[in-house]
C-alpha atoms as a PDB file:
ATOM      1  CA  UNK A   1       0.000   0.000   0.000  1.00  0.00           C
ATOM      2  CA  UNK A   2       2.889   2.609   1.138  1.00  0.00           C
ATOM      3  CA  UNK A   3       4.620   1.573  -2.882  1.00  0.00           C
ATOM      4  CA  UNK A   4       0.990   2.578  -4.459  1.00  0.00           C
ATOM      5  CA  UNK A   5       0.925   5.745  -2.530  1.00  0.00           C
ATOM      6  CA  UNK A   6       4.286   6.741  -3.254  1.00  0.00           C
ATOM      7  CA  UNK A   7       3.746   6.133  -6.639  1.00  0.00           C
ATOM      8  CA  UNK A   8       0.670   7.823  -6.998  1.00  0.00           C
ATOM      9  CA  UNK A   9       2.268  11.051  -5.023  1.00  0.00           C
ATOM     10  CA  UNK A  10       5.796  11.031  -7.701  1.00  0.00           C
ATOM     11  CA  UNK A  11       3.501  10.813 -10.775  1.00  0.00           C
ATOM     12  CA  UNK A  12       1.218  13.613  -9.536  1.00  0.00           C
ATOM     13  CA  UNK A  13       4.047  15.939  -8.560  1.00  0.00           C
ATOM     14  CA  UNK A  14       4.922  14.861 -12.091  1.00  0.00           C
ATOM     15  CA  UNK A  15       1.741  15.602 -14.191  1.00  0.00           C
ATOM     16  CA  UNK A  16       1.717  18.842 -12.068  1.00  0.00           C
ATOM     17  CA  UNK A  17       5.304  20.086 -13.275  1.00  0.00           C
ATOM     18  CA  UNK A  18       4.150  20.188 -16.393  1.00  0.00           C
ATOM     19  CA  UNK A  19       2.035  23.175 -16.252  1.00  0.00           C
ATOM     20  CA  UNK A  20       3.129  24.883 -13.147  1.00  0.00           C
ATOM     21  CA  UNK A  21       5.215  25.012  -9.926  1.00  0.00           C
ATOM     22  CA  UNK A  22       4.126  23.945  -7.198  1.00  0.00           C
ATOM     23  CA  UNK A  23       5.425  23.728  -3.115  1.00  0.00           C
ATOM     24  CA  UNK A  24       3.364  22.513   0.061  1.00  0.00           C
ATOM     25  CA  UNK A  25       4.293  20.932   3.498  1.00  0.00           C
ATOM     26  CA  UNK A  26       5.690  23.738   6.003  1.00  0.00           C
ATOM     27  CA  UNK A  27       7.150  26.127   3.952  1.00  0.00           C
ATOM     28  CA  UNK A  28      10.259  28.061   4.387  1.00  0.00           C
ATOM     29  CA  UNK A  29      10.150  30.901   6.938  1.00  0.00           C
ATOM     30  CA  UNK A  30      11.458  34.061   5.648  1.00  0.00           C
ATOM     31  CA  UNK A  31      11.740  35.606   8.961  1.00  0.00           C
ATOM     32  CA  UNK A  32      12.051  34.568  12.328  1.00  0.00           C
ATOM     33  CA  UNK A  33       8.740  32.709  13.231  1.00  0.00           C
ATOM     34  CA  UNK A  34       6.883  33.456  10.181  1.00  0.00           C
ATOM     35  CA  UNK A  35       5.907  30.786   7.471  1.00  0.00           C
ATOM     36  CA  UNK A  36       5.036  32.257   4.090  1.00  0.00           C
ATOM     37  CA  UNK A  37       2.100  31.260   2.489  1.00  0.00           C
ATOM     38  CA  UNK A  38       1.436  27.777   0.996  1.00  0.00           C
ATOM     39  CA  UNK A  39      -0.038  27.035  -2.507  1.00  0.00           C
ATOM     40  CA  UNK A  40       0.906  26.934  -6.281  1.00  0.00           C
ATOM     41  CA  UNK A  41       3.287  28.955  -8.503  1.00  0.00           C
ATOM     42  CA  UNK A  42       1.775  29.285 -12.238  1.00  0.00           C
ATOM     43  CA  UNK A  43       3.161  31.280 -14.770  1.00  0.00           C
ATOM     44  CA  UNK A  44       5.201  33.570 -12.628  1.00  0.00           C
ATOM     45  CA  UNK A  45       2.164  34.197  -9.883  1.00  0.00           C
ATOM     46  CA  UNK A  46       1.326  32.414  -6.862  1.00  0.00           C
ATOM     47  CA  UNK A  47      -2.405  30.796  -6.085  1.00  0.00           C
ATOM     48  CA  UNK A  48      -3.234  30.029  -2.905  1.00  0.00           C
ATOM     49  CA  UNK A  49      -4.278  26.332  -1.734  1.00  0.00           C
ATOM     50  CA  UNK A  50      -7.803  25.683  -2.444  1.00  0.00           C
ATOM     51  CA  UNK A  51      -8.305  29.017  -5.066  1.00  0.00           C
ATOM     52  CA  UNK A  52      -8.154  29.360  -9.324  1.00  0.00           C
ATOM     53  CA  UNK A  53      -7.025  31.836 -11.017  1.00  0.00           C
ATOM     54  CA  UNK A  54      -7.730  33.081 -14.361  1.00  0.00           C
ATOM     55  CA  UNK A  55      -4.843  34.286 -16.996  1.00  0.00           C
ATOM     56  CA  UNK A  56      -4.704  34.257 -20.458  1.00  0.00           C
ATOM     57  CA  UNK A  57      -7.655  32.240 -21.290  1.00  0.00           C
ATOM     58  CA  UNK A  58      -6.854  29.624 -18.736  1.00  0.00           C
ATOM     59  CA  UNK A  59      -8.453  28.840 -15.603  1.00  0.00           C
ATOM     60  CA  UNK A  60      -5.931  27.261 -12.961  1.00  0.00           C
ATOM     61  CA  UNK A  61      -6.622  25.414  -9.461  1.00  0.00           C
ATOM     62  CA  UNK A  62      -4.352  24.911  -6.433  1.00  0.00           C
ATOM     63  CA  UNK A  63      -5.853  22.141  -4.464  1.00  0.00           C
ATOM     64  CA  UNK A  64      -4.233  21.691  -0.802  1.00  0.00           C
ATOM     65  CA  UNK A  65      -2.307  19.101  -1.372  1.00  0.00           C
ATOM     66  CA  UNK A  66      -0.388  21.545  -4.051  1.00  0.00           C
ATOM     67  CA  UNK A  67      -1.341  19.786  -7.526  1.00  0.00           C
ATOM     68  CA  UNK A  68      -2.339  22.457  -9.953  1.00  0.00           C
ATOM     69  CA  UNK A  69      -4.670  21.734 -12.475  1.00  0.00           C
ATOM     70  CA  UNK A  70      -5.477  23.687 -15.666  1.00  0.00           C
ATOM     71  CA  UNK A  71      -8.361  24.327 -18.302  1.00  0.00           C
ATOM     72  CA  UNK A  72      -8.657  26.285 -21.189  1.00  0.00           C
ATOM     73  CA  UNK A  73     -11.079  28.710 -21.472  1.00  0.00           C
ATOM     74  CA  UNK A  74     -11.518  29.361 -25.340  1.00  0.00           C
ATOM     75  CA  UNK A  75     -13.563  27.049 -27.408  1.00  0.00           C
ATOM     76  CA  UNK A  76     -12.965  27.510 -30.837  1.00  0.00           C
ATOM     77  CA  UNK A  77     -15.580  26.268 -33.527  1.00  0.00           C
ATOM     78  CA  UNK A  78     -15.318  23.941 -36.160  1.00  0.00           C
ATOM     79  CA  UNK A  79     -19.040  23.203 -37.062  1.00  0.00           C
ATOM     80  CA  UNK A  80     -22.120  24.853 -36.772  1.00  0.00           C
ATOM     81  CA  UNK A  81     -25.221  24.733 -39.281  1.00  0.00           C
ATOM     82  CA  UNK A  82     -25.951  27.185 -42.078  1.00  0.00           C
ATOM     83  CA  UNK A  83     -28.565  29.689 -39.909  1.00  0.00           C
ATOM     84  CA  UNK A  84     -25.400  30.588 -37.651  1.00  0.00           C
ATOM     85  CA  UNK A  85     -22.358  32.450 -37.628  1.00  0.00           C
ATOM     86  CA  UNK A  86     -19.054  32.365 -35.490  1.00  0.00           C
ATOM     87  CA  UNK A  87     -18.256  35.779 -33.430  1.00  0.00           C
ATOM     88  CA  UNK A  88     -15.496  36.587 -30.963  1.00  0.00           C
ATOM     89  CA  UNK A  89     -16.640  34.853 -27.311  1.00  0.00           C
ATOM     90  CA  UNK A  90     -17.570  37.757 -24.629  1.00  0.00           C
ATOM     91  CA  UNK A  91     -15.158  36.534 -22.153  1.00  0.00           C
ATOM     92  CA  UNK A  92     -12.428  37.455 -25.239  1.00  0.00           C
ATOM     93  CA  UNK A  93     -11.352  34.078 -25.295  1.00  0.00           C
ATOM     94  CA  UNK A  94     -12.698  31.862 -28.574  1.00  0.00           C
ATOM     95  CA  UNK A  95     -15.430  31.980 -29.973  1.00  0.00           C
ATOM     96  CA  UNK A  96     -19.227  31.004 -29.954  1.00  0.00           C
ATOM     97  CA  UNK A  97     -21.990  30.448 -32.401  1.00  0.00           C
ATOM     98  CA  UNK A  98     -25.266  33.119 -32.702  1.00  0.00           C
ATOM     99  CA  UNK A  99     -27.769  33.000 -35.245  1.00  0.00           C
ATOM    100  CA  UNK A 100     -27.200  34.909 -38.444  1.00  0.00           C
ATOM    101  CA  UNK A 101     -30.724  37.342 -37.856  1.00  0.00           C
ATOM    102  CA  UNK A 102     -30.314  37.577 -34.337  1.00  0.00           C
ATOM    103  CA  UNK A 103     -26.183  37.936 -32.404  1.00  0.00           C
ATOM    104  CA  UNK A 104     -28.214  38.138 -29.168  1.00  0.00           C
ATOM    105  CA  UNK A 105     -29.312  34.092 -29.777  1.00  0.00           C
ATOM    106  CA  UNK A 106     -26.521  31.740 -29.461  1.00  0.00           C
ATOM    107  CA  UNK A 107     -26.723  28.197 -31.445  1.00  0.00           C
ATOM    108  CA  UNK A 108     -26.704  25.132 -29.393  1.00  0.00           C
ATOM    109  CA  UNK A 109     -27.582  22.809 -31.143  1.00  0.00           C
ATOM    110  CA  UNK A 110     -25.469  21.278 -34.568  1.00  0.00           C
ATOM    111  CA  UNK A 111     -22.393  23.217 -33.158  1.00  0.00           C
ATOM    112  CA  UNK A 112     -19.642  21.398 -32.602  1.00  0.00           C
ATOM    113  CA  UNK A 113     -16.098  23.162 -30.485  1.00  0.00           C
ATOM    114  CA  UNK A 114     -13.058  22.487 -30.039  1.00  0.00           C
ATOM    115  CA  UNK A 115     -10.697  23.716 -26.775  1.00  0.00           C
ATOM    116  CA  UNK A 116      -7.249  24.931 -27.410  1.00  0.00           C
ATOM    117  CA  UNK A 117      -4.917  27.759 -27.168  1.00  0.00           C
END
């Protein structure tokens, strides 16, 4: 049982590398007494355990244990039938699909997305 842990804890911290950097445990006390916070590094800022944060189209969460997991936000489209169109998403990221005589209805159904940066 203590091999399948340990396993399962290296190829997390592993998966998690990948797409950001991450620290947990006690930290290392920058002054006498005091423990800086605990949580992730991505991309340059820090996310606190248990928190996302949103950069760039991408949605990241810090869960306390320290793994930091990542979405992207933009869906782009790559079908949609003939009485739609593609605009920009309103979040800026992607797109989505509205009916040709009317931007304010979005198309649901026949629409078919793709996520990627």
């Amino acid at each position: 049982m203590i091999n399948l842990l340990t396993f399962w804890v290296i190829l997390t911290a592993g998966i998690t590398l990948c797409k950001g950097q991450c620290y947990g445990g006690e930290g290392v006390p920058t002054k006498i007494g005091e423990t800086p916070p605990l949580g992730c590094y991505w991309d340059g800022d820090f996310v606190a355990f248990n928190t996302n944060m949103k950069k760039n189209c991408t949605t990241c969460y810090c869960n306390a244990g320290g793994g930091l997991g990542c979405c992207v936000d933009a869906l782009h489209i790559v079908q949609l039938p003939d009485e739609c169109k593609i605009v920009p998403a309103d979040n800026g990221c992607g797109d989505k699909a509205v009916k040709k005589d009317n931007e304010d209805d979005e198309c649901i159904e026949g629409v078919a997305a793709v996520s990627k940066r």
